[in-house]
PDB file of N, CA and C in Angstrom:
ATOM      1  N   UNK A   1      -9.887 -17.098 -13.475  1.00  0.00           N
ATOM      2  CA  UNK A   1     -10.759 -15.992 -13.148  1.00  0.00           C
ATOM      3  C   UNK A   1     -10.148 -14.669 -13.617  1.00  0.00           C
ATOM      4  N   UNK A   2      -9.393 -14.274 -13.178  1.00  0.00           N
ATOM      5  CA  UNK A   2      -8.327 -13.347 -13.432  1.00  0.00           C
ATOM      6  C   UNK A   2      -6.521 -13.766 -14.620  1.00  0.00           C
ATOM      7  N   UNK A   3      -6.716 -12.791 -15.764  1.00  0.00           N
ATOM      8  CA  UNK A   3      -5.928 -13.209 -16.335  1.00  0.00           C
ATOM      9  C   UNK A   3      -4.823 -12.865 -16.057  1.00  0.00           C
ATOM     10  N   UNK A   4      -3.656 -13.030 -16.734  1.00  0.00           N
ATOM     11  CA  UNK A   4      -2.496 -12.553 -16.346  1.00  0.00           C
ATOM     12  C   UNK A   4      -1.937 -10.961 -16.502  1.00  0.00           C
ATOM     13  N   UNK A   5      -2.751 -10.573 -17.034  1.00  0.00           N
ATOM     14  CA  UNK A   5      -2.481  -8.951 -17.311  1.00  0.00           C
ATOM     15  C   UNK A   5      -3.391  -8.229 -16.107  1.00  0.00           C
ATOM     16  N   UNK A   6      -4.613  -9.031 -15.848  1.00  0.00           N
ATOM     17  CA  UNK A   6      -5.400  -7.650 -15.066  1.00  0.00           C
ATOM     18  C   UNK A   6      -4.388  -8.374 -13.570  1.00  0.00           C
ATOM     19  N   UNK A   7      -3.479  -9.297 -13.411  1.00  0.00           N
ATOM     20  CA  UNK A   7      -3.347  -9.371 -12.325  1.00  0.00           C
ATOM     21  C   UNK A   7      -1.876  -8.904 -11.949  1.00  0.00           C
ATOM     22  N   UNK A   8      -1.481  -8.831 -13.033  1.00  0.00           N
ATOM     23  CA  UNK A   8      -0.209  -7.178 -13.312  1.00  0.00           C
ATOM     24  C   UNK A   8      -0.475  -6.598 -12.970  1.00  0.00           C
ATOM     25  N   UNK A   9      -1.925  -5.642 -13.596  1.00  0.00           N
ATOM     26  CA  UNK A   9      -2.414  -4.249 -13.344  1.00  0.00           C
ATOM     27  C   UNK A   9      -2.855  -3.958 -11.620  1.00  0.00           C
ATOM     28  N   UNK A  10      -3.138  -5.159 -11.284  1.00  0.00           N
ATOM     29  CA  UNK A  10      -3.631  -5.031  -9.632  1.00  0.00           C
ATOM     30  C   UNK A  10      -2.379  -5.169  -9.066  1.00  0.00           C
ATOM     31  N   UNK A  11      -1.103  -5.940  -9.104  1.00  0.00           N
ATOM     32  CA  UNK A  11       0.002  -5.647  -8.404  1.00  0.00           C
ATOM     33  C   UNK A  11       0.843  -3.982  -9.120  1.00  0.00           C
ATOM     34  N   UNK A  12       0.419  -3.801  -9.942  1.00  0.00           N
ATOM     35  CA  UNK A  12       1.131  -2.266 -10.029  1.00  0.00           C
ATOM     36  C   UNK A  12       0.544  -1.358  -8.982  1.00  0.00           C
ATOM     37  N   UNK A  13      -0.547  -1.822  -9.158  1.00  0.00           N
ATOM     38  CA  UNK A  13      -2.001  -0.984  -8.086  1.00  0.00           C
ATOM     39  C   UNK A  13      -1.313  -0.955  -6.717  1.00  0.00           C
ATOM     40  N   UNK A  14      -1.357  -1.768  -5.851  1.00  0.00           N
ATOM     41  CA  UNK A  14      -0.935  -2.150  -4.944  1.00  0.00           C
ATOM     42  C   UNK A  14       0.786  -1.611  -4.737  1.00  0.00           C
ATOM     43  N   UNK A  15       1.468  -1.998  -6.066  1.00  0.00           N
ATOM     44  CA  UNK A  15       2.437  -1.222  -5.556  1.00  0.00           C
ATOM     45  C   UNK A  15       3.012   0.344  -5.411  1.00  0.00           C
ATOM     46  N   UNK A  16       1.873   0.857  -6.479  1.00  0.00           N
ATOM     47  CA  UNK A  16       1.767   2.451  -6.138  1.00  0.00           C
ATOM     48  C   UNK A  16       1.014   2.905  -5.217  1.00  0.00           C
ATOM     49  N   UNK A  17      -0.015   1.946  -3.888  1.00  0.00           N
ATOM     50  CA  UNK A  17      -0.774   2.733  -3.153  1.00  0.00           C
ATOM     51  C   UNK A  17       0.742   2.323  -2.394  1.00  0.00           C
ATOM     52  N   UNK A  18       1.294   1.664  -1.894  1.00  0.00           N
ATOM     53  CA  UNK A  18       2.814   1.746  -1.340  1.00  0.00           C
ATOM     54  C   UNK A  18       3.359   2.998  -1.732  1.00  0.00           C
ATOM     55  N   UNK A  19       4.356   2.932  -2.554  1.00  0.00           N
ATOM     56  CA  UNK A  19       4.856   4.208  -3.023  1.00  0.00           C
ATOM     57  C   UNK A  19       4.123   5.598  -2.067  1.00  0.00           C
ATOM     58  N   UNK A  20       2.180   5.500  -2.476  1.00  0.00           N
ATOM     59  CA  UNK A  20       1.855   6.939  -1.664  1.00  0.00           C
ATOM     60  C   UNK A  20       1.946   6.412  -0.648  1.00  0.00           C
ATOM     61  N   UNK A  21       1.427   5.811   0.322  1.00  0.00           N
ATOM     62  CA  UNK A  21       1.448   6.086   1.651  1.00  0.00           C
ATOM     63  C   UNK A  21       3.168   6.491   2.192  1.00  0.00           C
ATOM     64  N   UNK A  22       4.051   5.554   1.440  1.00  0.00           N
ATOM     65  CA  UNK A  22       5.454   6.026   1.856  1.00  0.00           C
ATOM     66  C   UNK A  22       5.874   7.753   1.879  1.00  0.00           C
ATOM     67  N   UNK A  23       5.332   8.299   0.327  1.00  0.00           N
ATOM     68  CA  UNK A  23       5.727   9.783   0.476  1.00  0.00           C
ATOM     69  C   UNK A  23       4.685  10.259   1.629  1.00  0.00           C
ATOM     70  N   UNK A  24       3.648   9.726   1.738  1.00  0.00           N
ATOM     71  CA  UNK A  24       2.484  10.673   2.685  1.00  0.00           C
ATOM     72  C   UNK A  24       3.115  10.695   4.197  1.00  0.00           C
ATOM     73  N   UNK A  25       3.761   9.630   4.319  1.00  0.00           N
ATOM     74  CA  UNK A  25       4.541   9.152   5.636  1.00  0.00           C
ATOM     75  C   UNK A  25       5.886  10.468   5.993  1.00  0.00           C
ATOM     76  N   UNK A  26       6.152  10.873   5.064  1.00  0.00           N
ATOM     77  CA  UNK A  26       7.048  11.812   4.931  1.00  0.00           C
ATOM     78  C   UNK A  26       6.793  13.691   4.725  1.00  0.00           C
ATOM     79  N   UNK A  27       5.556  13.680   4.631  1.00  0.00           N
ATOM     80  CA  UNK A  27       4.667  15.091   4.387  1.00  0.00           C
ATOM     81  C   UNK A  27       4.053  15.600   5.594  1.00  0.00           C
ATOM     82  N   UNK A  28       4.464  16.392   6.479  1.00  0.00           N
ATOM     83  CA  UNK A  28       3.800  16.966   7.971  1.00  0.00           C
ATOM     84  C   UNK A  28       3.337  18.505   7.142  1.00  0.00           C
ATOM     85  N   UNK A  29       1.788  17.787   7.600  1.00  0.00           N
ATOM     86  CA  UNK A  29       0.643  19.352   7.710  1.00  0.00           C
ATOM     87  C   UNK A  29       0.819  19.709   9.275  1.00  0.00           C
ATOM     88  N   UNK A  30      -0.037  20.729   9.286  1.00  0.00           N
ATOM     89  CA  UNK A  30      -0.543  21.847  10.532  1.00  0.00           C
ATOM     90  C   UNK A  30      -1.647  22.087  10.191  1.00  0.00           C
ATOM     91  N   UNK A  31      -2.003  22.382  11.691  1.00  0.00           N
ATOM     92  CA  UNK A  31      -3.507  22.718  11.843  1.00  0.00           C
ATOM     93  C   UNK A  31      -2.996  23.351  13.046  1.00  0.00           C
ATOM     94  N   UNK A  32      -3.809  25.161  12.890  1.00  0.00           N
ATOM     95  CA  UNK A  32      -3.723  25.922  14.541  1.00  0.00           C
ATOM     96  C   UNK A  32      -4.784  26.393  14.809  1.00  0.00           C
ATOM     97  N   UNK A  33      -4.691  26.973  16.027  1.00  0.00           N
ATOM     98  CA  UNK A  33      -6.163  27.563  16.844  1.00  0.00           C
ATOM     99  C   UNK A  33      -5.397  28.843  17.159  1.00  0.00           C
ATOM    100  N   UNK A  34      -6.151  29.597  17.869  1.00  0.00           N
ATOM    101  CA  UNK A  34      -6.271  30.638  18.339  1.00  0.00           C
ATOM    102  C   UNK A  34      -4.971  31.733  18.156  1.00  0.00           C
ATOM    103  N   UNK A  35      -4.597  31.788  16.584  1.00  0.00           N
ATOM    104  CA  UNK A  35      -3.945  32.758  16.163  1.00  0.00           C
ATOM    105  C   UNK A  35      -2.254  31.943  16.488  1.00  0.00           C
ATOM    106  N   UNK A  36      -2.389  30.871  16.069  1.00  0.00           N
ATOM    107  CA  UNK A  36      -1.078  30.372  16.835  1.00  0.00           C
ATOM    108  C   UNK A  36      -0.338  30.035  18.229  1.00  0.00           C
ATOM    109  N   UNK A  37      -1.915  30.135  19.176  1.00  0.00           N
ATOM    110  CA  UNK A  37      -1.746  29.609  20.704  1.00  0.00           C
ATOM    111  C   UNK A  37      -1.429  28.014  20.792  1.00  0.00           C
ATOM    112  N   UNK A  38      -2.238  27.268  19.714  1.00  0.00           N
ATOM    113  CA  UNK A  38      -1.899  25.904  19.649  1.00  0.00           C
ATOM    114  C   UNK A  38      -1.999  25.344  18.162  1.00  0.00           C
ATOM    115  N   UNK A  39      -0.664  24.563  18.194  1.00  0.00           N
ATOM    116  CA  UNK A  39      -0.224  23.818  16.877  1.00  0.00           C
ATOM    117  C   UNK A  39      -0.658  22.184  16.815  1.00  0.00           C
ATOM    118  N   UNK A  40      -0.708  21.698  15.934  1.00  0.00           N
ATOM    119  CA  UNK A  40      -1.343  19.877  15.653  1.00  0.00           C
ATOM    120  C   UNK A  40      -0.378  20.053  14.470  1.00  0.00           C
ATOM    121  N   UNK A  41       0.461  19.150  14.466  1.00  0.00           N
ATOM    122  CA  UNK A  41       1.398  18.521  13.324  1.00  0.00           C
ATOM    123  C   UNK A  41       1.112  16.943  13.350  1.00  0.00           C
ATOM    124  N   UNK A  42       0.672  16.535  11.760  1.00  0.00           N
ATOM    125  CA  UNK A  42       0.486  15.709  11.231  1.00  0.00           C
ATOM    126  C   UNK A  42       1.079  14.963  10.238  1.00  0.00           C
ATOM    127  N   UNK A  43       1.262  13.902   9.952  1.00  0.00           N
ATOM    128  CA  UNK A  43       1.859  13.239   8.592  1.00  0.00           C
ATOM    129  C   UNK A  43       0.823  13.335   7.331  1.00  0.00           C
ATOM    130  N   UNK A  44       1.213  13.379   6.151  1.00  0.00           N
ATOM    131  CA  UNK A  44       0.134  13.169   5.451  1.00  0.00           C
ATOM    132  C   UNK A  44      -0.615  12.123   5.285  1.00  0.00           C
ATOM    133  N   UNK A  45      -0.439  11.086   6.191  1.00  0.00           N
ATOM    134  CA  UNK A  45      -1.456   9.954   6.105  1.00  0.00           C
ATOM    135  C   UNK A  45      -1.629  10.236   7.872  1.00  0.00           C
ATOM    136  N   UNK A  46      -2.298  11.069   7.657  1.00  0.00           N
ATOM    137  CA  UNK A  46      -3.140  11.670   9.334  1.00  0.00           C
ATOM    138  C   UNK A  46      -2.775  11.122  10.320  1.00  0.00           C
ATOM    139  N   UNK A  47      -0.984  10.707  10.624  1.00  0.00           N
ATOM    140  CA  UNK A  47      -0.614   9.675  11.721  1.00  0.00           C
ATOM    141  C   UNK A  47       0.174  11.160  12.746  1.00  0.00           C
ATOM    142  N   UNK A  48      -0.171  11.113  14.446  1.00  0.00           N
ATOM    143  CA  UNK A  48       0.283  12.224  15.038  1.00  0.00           C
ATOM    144  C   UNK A  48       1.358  12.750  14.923  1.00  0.00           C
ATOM    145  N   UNK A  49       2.278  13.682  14.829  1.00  0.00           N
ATOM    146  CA  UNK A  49       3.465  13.971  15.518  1.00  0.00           C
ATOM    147  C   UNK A  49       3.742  14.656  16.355  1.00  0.00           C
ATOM    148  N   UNK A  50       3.223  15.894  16.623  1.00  0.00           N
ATOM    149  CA  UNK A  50       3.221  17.044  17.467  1.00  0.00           C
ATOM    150  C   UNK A  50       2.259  18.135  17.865  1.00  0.00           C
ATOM    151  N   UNK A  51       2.423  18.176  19.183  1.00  0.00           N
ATOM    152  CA  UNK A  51       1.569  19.453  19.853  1.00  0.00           C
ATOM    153  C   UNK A  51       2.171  20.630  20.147  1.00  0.00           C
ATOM    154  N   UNK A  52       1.914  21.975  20.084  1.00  0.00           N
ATOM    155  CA  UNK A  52       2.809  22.645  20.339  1.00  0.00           C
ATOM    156  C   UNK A  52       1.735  23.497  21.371  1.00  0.00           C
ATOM    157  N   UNK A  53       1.444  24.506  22.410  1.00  0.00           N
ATOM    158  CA  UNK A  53       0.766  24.644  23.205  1.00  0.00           C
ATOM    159  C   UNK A  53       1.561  26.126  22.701  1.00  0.00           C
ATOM    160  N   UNK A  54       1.460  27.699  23.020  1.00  0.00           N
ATOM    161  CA  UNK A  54       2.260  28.458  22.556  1.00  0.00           C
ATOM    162  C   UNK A  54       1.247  29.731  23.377  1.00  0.00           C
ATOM    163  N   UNK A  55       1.052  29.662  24.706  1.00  0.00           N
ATOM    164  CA  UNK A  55       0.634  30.475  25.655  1.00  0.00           C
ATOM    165  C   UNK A  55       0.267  29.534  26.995  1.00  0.00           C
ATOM    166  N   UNK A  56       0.284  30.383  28.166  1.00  0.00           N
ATOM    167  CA  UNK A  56       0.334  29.932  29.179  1.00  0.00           C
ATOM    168  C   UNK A  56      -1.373  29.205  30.055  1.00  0.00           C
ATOM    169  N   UNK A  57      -0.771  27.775  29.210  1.00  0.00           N
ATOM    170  CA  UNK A  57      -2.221  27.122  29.468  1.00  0.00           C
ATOM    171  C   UNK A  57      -2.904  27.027  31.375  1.00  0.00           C
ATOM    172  N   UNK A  58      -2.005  27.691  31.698  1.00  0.00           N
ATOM    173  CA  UNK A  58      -2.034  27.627  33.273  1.00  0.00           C
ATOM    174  C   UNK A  58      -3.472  28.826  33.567  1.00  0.00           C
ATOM    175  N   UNK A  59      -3.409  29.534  32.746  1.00  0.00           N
ATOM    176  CA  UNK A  59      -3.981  31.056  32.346  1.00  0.00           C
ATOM    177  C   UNK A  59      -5.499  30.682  31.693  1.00  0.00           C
ATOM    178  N   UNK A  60      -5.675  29.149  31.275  1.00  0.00           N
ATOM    179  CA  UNK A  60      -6.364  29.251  30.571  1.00  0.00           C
ATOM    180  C   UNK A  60      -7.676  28.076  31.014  1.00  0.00           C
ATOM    181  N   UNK A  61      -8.790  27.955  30.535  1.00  0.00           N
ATOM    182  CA  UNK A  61      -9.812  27.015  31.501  1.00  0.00           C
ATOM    183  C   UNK A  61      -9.832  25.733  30.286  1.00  0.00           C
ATOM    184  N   UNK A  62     -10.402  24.753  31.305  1.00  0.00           N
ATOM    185  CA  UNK A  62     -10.121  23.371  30.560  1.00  0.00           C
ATOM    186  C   UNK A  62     -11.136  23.488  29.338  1.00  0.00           C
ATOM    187  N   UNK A  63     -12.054  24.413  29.085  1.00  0.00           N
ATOM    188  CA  UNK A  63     -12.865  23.933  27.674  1.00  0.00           C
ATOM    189  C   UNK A  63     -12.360  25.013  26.738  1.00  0.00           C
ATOM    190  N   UNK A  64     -11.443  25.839  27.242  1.00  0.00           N
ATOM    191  CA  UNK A  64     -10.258  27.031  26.438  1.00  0.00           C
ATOM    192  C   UNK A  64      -9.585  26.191  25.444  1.00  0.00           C
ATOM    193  N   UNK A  65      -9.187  25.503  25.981  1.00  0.00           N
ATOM    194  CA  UNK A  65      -7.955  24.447  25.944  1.00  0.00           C
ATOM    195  C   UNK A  65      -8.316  22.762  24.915  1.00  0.00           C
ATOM    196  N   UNK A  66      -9.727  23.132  25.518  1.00  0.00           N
ATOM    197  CA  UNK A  66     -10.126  21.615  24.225  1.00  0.00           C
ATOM    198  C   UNK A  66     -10.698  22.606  22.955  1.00  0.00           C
ATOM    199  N   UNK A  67     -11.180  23.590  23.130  1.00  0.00           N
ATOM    200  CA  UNK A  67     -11.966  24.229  21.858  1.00  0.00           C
ATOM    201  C   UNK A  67     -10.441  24.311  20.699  1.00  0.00           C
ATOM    202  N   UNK A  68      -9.242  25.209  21.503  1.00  0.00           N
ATOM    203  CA  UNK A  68      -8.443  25.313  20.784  1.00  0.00           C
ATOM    204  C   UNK A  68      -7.612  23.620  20.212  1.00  0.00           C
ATOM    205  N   UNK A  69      -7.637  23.000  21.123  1.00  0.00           N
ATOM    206  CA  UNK A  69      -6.996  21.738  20.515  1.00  0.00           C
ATOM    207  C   UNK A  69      -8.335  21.045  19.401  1.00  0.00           C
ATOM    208  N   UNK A  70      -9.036  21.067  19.657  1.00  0.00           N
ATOM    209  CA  UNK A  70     -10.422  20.618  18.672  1.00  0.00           C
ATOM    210  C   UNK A  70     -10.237  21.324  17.445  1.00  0.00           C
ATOM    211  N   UNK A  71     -10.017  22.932  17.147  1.00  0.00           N
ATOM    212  CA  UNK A  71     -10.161  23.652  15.880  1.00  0.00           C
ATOM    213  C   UNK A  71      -8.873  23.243  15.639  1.00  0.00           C
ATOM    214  N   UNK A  72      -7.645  23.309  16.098  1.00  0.00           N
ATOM    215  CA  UNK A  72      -6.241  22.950  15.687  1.00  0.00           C
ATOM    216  C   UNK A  72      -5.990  21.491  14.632  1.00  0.00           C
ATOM    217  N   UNK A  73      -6.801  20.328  15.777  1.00  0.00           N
ATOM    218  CA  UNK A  73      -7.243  19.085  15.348  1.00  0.00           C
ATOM    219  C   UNK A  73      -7.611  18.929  13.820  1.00  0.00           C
ATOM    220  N   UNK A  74      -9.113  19.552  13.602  1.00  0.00           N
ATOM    221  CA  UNK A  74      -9.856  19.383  12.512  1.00  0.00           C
ATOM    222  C   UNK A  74      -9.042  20.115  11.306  1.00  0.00           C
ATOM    223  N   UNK A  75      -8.139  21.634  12.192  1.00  0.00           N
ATOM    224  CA  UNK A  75      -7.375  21.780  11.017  1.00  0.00           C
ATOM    225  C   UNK A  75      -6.478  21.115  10.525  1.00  0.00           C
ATOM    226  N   UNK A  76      -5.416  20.659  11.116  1.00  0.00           N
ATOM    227  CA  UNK A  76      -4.553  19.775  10.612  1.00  0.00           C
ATOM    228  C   UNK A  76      -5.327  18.226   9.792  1.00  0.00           C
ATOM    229  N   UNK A  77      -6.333  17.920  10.285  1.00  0.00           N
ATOM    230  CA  UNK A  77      -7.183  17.105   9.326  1.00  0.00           C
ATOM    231  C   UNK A  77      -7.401  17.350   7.973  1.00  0.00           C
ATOM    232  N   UNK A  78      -7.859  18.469   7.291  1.00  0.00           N
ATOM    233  CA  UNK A  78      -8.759  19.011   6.676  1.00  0.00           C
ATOM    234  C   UNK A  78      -7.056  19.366   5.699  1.00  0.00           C
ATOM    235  N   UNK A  79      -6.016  19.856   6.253  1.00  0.00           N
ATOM    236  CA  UNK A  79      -4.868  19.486   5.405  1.00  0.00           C
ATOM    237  C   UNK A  79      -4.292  18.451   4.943  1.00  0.00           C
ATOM    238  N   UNK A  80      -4.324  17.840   6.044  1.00  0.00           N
ATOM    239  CA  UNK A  80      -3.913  15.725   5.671  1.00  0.00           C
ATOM    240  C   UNK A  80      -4.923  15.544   4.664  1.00  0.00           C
ATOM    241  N   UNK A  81      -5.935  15.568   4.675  1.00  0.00           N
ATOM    242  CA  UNK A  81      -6.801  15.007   3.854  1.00  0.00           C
ATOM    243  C   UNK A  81      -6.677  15.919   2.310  1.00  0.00           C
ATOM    244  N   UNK A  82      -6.391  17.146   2.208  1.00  0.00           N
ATOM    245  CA  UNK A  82      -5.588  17.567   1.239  1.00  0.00           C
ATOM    246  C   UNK A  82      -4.695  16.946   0.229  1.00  0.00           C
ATOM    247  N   UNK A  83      -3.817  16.524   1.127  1.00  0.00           N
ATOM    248  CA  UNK A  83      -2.603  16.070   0.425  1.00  0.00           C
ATOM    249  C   UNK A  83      -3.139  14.923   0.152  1.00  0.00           C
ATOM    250  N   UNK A  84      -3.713  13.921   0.963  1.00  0.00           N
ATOM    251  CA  UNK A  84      -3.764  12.933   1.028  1.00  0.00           C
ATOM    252  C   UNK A  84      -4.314  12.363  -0.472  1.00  0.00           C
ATOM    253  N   UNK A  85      -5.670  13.404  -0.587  1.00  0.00           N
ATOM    254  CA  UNK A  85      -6.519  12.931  -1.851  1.00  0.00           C
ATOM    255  C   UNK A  85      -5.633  13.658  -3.090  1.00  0.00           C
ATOM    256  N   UNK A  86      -4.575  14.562  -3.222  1.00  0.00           N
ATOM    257  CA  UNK A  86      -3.728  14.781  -4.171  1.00  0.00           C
ATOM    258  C   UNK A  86      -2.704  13.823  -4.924  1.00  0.00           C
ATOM    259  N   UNK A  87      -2.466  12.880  -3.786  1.00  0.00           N
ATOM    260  CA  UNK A  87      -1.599  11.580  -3.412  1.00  0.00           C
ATOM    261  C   UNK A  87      -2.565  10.670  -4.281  1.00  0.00           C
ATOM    262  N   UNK A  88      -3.282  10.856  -3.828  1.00  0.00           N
ATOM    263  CA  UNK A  88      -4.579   9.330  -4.462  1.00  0.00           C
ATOM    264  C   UNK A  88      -4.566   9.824  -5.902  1.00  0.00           C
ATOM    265  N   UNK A  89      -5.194  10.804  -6.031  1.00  0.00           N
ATOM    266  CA  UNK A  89      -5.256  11.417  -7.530  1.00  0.00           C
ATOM    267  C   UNK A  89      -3.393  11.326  -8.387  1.00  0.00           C
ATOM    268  N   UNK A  90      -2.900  11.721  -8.331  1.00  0.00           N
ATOM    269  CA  UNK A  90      -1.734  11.577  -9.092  1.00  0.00           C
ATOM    270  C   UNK A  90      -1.913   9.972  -9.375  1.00  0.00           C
ATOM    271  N   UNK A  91      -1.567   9.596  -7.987  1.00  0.00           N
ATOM    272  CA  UNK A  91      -1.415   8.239  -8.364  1.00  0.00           C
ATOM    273  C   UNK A  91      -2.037   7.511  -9.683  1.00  0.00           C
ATOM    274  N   UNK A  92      -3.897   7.848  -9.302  1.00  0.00           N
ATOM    275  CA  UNK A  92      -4.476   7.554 -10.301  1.00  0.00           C
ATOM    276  C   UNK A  92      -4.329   7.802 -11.503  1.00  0.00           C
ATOM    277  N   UNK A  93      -3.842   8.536 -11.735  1.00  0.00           N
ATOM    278  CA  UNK A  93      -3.065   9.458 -13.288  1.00  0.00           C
ATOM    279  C   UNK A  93      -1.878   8.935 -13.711  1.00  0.00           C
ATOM    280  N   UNK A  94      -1.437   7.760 -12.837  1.00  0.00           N
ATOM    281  CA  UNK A  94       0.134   7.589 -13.428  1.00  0.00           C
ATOM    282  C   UNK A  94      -0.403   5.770 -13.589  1.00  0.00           C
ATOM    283  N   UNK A  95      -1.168   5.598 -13.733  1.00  0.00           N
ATOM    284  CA  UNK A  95      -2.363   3.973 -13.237  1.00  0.00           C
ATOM    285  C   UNK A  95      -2.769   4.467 -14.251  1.00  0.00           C
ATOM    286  N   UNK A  96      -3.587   5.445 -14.808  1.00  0.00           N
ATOM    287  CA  UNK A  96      -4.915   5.336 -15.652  1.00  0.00           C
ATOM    288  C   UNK A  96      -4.591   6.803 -16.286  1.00  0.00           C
ATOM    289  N   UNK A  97      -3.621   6.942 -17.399  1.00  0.00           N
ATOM    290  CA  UNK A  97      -3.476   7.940 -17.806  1.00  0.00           C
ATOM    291  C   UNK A  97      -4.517   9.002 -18.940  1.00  0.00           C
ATOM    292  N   UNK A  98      -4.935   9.756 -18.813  1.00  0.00           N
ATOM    293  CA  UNK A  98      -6.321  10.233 -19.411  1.00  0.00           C
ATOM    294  C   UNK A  98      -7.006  10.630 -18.487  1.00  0.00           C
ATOM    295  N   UNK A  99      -6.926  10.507 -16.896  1.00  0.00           N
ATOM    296  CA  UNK A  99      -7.785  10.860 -16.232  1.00  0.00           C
ATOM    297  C   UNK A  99      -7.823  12.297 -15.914  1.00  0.00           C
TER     298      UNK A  99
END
């Protein structure tokens, strides 16, 4: 079904989506809210690492507190997914040169 070359080309494949997820594993974005009241640190393959809270949430009401973790959230997303598809793209360029 598959000859011996396209089944090279699919284990190179496979071994460069390795390669990215490894560097992505190693790349922490941010995402903040409210001027730097709250931080979301991320890996570049969108896996958690850290919250940082950076005013006195005692001070503050519970839908204060999800709005800012929600915009923080989507930001640190919206960077992962940055890198992430930069990651995919190279890759593809070092796979399929011409692209």
């Amino acid at each position: 079904m598959f000859g011996s070359g396209m089944m090279d080309k699919l284990n190179a494949m496979k071994g460069l989506a390795e390669e990215s997820k490894k560097r992505l594993d190693t790349i922490s974005v941010e995402g903040e809210a409210g001027g730097g009241l709250m931080r979301i640190e991320l890996t570049g393959n969108r896996n958690f690492k850290s919250i940082s809270i950076n005013a006195d949430h005692t001070q503050m009401s519970k839908e204060d507190l999800e709005d800012l973790f929600s915009v923080a959230l989507e930001r640190a997303l919206e960077n992962a997914n940055k890198i992430n598809e930069q990651e995919v793209m190279s890759s593809a360029r070092n796979m399929f040169p011409g692209l």
